[in-house]
N, C-alpha and C. Protein backbone atom coordinates (compact mmCIF):
# COMPACT_ATOMS: atom_id res chain seq x y z
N UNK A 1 0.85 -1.17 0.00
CA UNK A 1 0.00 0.00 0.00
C UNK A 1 0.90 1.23 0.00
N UNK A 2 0.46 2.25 -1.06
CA UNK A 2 1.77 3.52 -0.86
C UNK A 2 0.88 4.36 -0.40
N UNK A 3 1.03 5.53 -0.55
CA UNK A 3 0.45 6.73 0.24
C UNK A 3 -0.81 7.17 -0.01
N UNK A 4 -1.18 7.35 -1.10
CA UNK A 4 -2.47 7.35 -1.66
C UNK A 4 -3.53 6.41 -1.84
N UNK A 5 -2.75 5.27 -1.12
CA UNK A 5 -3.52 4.17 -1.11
C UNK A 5 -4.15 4.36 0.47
N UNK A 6 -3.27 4.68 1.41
CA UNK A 6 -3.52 4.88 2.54
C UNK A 6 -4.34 6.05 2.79
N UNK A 7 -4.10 6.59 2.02
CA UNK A 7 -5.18 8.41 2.02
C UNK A 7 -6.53 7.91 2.15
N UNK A 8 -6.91 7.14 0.81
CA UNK A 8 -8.10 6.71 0.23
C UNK A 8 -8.71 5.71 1.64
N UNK A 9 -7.80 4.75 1.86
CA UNK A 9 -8.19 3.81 2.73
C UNK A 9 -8.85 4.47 4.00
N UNK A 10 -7.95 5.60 4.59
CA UNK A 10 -8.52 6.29 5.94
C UNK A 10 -10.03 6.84 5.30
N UNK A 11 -9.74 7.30 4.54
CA UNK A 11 -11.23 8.47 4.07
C UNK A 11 -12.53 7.67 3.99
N UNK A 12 -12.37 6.56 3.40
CA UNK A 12 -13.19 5.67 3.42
C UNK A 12 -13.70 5.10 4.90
N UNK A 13 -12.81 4.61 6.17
CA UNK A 13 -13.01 4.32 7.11
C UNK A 13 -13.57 5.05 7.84
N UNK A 14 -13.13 6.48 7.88
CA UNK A 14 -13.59 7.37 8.67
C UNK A 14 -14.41 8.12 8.15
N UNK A 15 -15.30 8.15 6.86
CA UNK A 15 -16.00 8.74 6.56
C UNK A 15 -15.58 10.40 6.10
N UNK A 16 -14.39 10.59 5.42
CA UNK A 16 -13.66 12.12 5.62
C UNK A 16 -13.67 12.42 3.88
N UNK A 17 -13.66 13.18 3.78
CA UNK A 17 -12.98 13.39 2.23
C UNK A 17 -11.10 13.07 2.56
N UNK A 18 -10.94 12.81 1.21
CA UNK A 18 -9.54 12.02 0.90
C UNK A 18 -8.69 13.46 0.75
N UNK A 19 -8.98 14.62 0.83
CA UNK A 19 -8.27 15.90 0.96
C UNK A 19 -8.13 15.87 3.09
N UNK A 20 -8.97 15.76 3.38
CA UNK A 20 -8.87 15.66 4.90
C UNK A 20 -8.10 14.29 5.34
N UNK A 21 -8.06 13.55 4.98
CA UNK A 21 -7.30 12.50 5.10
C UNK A 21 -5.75 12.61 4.82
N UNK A 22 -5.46 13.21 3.61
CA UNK A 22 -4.45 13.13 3.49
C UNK A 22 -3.36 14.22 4.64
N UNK A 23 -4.74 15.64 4.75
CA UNK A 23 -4.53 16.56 5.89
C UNK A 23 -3.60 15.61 7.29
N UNK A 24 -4.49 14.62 7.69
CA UNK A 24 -4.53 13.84 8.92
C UNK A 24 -3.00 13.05 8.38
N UNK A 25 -3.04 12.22 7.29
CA UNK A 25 -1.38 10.75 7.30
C UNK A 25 -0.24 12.47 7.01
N UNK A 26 -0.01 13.52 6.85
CA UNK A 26 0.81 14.33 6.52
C UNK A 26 0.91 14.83 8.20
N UNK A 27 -0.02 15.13 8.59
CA UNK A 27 0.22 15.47 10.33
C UNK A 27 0.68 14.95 10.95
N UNK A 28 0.18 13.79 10.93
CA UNK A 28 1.18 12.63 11.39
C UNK A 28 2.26 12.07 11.52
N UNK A 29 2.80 12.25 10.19
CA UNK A 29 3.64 12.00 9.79
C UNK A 29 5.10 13.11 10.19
N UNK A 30 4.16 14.34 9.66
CA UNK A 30 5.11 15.67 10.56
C UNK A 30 5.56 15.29 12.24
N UNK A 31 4.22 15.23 12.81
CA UNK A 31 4.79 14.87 14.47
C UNK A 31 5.64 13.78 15.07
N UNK A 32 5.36 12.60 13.88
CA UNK A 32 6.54 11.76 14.44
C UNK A 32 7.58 12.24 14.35
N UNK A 33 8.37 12.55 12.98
CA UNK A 33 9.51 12.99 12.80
C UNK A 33 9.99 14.41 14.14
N UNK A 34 8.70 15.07 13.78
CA UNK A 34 9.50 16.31 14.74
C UNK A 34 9.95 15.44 16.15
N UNK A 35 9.06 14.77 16.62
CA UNK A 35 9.22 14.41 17.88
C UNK A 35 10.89 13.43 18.07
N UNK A 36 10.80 12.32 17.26
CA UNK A 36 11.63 11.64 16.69
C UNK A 36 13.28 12.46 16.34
N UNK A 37 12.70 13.86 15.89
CA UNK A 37 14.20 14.34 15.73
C UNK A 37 14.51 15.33 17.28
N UNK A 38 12.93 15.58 18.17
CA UNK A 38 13.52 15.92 19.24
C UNK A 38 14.08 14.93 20.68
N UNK A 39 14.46 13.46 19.85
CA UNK A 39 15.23 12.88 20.56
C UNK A 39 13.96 11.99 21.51
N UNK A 40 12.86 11.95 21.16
CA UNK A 40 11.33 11.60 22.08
C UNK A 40 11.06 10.72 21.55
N UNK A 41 10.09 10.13 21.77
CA UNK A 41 9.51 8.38 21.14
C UNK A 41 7.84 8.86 21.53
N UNK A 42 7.43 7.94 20.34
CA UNK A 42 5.94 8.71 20.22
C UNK A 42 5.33 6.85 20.41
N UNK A 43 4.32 6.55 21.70
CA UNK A 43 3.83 5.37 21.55
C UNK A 43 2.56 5.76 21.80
N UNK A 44 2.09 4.69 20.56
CA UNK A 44 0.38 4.51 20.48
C UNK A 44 0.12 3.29 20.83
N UNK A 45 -0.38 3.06 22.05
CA UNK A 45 -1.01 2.16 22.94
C UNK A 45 -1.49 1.22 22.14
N UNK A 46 -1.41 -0.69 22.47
CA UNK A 46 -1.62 -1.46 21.13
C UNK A 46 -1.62 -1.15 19.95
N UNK A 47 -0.57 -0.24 19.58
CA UNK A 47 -0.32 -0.66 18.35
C UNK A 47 1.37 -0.32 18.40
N UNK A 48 2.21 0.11 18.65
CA UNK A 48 3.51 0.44 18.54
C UNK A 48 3.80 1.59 19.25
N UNK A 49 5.10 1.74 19.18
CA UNK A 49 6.44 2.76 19.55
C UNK A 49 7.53 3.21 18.50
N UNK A 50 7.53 4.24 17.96
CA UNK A 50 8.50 5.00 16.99
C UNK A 50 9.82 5.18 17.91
N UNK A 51 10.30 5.00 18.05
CA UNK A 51 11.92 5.79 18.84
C UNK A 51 13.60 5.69 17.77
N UNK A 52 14.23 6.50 18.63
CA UNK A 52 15.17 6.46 18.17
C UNK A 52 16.40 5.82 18.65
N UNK A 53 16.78 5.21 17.87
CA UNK A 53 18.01 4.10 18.56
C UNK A 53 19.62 4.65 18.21
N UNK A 54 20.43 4.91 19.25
CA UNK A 54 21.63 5.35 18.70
C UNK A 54 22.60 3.99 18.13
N UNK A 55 23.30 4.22 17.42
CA UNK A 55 24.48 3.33 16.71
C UNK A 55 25.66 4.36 16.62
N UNK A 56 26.88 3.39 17.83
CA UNK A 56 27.81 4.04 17.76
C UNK A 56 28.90 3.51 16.95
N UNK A 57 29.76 5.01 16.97
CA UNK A 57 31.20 4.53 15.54
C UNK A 57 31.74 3.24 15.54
N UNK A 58 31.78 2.70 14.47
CA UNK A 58 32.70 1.40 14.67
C UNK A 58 33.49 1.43 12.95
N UNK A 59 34.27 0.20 13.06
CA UNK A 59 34.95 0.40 11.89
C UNK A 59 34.06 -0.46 10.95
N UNK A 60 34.69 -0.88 9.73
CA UNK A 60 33.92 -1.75 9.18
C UNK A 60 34.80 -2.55 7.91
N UNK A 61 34.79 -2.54 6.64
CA UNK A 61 35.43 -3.00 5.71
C UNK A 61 35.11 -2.74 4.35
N UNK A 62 35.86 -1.68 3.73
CA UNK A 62 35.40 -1.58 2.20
C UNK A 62 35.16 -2.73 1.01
N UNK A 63 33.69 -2.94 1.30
CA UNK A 63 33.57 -4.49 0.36
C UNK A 63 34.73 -4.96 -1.40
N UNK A 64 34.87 -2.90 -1.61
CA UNK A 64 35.69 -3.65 -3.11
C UNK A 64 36.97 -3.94 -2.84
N UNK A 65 37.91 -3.06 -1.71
CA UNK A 65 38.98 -3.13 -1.46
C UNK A 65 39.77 -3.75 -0.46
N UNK A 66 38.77 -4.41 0.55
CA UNK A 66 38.75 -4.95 1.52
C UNK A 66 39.69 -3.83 2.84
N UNK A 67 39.63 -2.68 2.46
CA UNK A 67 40.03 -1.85 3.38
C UNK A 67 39.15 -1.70 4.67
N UNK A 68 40.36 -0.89 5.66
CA UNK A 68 39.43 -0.89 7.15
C UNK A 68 39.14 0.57 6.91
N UNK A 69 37.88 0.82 7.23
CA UNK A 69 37.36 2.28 6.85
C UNK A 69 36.40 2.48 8.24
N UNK A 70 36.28 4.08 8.63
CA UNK A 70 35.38 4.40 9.67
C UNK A 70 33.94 4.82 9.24
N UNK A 71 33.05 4.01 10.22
CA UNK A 71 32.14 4.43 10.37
C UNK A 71 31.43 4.97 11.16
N UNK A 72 31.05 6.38 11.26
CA UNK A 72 30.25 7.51 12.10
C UNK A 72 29.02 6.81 12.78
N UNK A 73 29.05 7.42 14.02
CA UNK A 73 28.13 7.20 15.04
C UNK A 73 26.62 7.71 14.57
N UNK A 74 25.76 7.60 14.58
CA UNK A 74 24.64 7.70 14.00
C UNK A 74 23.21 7.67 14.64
N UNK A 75 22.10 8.05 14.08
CA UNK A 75 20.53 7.51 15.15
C UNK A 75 19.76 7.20 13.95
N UNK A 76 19.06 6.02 14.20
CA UNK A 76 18.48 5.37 13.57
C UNK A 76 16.97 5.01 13.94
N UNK A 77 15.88 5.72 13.04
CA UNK A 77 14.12 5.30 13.85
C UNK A 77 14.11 4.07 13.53
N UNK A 78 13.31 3.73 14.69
CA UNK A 78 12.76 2.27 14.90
C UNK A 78 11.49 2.63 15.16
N UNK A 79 10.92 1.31 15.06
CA UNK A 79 9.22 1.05 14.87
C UNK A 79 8.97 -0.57 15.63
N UNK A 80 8.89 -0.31 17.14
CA UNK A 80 8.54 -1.58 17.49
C UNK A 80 6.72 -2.08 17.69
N UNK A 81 6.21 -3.11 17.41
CA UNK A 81 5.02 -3.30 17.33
C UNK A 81 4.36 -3.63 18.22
N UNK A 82 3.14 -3.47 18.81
CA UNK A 82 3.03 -2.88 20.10
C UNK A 82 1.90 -4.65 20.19
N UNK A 83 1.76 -5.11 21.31
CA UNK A 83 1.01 -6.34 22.08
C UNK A 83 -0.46 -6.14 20.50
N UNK A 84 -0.71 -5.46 20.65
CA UNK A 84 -2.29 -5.38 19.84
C UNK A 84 -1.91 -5.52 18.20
N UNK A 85 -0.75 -5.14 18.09
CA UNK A 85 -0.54 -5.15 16.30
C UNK A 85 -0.02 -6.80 16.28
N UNK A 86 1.01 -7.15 17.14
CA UNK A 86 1.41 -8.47 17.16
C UNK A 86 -0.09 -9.59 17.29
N UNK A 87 -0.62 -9.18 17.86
CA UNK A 87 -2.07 -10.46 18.03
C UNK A 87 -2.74 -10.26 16.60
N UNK A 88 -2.90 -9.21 16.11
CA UNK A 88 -3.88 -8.90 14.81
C UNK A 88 -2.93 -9.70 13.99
N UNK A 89 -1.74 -8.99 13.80
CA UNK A 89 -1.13 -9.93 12.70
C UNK A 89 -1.06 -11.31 12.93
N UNK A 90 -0.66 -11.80 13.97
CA UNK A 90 -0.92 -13.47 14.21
C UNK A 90 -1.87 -14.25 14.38
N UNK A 91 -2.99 -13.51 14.35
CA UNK A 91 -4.19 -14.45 14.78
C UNK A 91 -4.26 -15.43 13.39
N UNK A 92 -5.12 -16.01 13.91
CA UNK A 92 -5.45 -17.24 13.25
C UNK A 92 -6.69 -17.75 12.97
């Protein structure tokens, strides 16, 4: 499903026009990140947690040259799935 698929999908569920919808997955989408880049974790109760995970410098190996090369310390979002998304997807 890409974005407009998801637009359509909310508008339909919630009864919204697909201009208000898209209003709503773009808001959203804004607040994670802002939050996310202010170092915060955004969790929605049964269903997940957005956060940010640090990864520190380490070296590594240039695959063509087989050189030892550095790699920078970094933050990386994560998306863990919350008790209620894990049962939906597994049920049976």
């Amino acid at each position: 499903m890409n974005k407009s698929e998801l637009v359509a999908a909310i508008a339909a569920k919630a009864g919204v026009t697909k201009d208000a919808a898209k209003k709503m997955v773009d808001a959203f989408q804004s607040v994670v990140v802002d939050e996310l880049t202010a170092g915060n974790s955004v969790a929605l109760v049964g269903f997940g947690t957005f956060e940010v995970s640090k990864r520190p410098a380490r070296t590594g190996r240039n695959p063509l040259n087989g050189k030892t090369i550095k790699i920078a310390a970094s933050k990386q979002p994560k998306f863990k799935a919350g008790k209620g998304l894990k049962a939906a997807v597994n049920k049976k």
